[in-house]
Protein backbone atom coordinates (compact mmCIF):
# COMPACT_ATOMS: atom_id res chain seq x y z
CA UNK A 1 -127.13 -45.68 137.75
CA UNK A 2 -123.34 -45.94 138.24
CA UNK A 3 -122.02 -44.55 141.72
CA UNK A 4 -119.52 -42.67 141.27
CA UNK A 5 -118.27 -44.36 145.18
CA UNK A 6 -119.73 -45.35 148.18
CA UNK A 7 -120.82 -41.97 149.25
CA UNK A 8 -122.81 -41.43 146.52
CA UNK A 9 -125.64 -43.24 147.92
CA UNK A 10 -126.10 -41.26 151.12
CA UNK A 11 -125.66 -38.23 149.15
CA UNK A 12 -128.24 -39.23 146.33
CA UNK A 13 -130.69 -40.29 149.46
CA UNK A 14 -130.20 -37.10 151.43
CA UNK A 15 -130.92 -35.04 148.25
CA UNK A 16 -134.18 -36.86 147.07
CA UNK A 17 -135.01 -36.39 150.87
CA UNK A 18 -134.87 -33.00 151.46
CA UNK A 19 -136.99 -32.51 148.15
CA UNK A 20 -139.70 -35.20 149.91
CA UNK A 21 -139.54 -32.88 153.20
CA UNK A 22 -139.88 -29.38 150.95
CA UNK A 23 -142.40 -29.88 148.19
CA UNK A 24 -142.33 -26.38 147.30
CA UNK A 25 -138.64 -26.42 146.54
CA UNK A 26 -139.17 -29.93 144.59
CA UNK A 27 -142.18 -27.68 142.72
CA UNK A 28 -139.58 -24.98 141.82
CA UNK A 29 -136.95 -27.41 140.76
CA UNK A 30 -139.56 -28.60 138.32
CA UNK A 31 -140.59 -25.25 137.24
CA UNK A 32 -137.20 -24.81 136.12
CA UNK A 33 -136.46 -27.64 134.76
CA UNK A 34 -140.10 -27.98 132.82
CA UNK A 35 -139.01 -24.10 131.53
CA UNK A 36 -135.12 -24.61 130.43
CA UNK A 37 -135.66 -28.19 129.16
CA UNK A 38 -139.34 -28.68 127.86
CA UNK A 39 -139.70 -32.27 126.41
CA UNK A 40 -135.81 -32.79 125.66
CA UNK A 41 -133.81 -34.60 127.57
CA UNK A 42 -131.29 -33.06 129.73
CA UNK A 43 -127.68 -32.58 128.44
CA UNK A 44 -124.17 -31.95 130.19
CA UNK A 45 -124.31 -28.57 129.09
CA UNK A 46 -128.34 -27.91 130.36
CA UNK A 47 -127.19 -30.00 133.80
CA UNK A 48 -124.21 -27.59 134.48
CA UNK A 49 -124.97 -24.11 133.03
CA UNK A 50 -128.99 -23.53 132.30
CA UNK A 51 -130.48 -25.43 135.51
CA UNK A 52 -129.07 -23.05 138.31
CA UNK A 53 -131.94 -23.57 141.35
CA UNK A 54 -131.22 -27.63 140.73
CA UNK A 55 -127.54 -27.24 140.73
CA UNK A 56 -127.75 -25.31 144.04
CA UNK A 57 -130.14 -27.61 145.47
CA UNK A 58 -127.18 -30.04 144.78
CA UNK A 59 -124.95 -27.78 146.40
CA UNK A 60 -127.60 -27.14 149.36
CA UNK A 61 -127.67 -31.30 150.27
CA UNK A 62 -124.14 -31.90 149.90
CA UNK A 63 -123.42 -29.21 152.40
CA UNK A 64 -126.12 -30.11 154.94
CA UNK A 65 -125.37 -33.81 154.29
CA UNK A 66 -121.63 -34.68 152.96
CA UNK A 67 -120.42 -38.13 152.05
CA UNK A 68 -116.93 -37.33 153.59
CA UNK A 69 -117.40 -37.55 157.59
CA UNK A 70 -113.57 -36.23 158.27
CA UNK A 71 -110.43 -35.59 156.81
CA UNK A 72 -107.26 -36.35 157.88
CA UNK A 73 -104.55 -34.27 156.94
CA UNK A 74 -100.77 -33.97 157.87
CA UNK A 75 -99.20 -30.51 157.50
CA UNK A 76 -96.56 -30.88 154.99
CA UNK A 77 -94.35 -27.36 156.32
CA UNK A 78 -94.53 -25.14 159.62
CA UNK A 79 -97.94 -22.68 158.99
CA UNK A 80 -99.59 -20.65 161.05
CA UNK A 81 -103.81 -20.93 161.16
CA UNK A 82 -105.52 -17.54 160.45
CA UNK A 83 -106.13 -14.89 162.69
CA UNK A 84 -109.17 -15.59 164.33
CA UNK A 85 -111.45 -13.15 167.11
CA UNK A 86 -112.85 -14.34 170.37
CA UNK A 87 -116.73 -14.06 170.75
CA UNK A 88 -116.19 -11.54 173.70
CA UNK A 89 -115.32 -9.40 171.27
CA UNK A 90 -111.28 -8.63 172.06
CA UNK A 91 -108.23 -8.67 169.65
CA UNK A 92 -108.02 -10.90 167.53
CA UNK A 93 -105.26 -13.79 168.30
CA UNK A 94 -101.89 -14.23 166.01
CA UNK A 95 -103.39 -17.89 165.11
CA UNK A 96 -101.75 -21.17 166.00
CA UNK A 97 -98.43 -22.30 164.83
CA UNK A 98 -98.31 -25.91 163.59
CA UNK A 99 -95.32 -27.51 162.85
CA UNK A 100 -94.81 -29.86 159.84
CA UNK A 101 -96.05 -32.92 160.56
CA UNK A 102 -98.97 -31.89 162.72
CA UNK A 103 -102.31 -34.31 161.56
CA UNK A 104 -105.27 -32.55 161.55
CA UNK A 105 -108.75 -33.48 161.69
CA UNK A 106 -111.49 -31.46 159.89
CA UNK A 107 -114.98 -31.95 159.72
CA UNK A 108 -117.31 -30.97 156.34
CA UNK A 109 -120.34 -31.28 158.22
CA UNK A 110 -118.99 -28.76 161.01
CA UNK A 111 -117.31 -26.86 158.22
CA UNK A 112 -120.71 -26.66 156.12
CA UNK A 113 -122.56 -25.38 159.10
CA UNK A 114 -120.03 -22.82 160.25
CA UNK A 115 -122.74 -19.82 161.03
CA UNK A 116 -120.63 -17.22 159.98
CA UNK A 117 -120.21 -18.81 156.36
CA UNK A 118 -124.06 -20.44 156.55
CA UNK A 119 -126.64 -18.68 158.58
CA UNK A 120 -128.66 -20.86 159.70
CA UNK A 121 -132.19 -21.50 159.67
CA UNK A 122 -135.49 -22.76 161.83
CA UNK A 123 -135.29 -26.63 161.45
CA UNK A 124 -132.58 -27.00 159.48
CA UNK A 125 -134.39 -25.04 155.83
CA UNK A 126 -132.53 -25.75 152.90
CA UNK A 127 -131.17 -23.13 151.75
CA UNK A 128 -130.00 -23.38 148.22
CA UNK A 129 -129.60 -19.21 147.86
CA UNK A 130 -126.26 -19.78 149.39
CA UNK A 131 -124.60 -21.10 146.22
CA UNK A 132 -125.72 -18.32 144.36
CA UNK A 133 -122.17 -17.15 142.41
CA UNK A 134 -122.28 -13.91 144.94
CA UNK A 135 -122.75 -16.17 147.75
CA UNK A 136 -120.10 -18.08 146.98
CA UNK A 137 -117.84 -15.91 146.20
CA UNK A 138 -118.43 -13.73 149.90
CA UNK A 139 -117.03 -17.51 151.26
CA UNK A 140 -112.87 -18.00 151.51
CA UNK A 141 -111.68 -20.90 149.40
CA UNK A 142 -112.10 -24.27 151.80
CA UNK A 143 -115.57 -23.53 153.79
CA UNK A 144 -117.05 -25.87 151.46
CA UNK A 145 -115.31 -29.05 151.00
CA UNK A 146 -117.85 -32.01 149.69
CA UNK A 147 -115.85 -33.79 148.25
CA UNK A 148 -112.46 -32.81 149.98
CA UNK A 149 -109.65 -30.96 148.13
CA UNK A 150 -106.14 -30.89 146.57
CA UNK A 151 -104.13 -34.23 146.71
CA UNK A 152 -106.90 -35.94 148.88
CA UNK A 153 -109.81 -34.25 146.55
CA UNK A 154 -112.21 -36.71 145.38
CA UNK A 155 -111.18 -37.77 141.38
CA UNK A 156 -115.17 -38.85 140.54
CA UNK A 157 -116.46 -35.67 142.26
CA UNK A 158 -116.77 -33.70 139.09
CA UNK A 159 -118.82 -37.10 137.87
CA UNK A 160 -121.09 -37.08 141.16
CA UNK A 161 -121.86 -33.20 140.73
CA UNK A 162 -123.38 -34.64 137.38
CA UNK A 163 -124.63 -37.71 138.20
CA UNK A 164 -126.56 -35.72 141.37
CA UNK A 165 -128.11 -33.16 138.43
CA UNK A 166 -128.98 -35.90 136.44
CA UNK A 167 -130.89 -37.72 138.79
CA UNK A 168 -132.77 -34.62 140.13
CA UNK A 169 -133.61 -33.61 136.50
CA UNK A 170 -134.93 -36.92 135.77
């Protein structure tokens, strides 16, 4: 196989991993894929459309697991963070103000286990029901960042989204 960059590897381990630790996920994946593909062999259209419990188990490793440790970012204008509550349960504040030219730090792995985007679960369960297309669309844009985003985004992740599928299906 090609790697589509260095991360690949970690992400391609941490995937074939968590099906070794959960054989009745691996069991479902191949239910599905046994159902959808039969004896043919797996196509880009079957990887990205007709095999939805493999692509979210895709989705599932890369967020407990992602290749991209931290991003640094510099703000590029003044912005304000969103509005966020306090856990005592008062007002919520008016948000920081950063100026342009502030360099932030942000974390996927913190970002991917945020409990109010992704419950969590008794020993760290996969759970691949959060990429559902509801799901996903009850998250803002930017709580799930595997392969960063914008300007910085990754240019192979598209190809390491496929190349994760393939591997799984195979």
């Amino acid at each position: 196989l090609l790697f589509a960059g260095l991360n690949s590897a970690k992400e391609l381990h941490f995937m074939l991993s968590l099906l070794a630790k959960h054989p009745k996920l691996q069991e479902e994946a191949r239910m599905e894929v046994d159902q959808k593909l039969g004896a043919s062999l797996p196509t880009y259209e079957s990887l990205s459309k007709g095999l939805d419990l493999c692509s979210r188990i895709v989705y599932e490793a890369l967020r407990l697991s992602p290749g991209i440790e931290h991003l640094r970012l510099i703000t590029t204008r003044t912005m304000r963070t969103p509005p966020a509550g306090s856990s005592n349960g008062s007002a919520p504040t008016k948000g920081t103000l950063l100026p342009s030219g502030t360099r932030l730090v942000v974390s996927p792995s913190l970002l991917h286990k945020h409990p109010t985007h992704y419950p969590q679960q008794p020993n760290d369960q996969p759970q691949p029901e959060l990429f559902t297309d509801s799901a996903q669309a009850a998250r803002p844009a930017g709580s799930f960042l595997p392969f960063s985003a914008g300007a910085k985004g990754c240019p192979a992740g598209g190809f390491a989204l496929h190349e994760m599928r393939m591997l799984l299906v195979r």
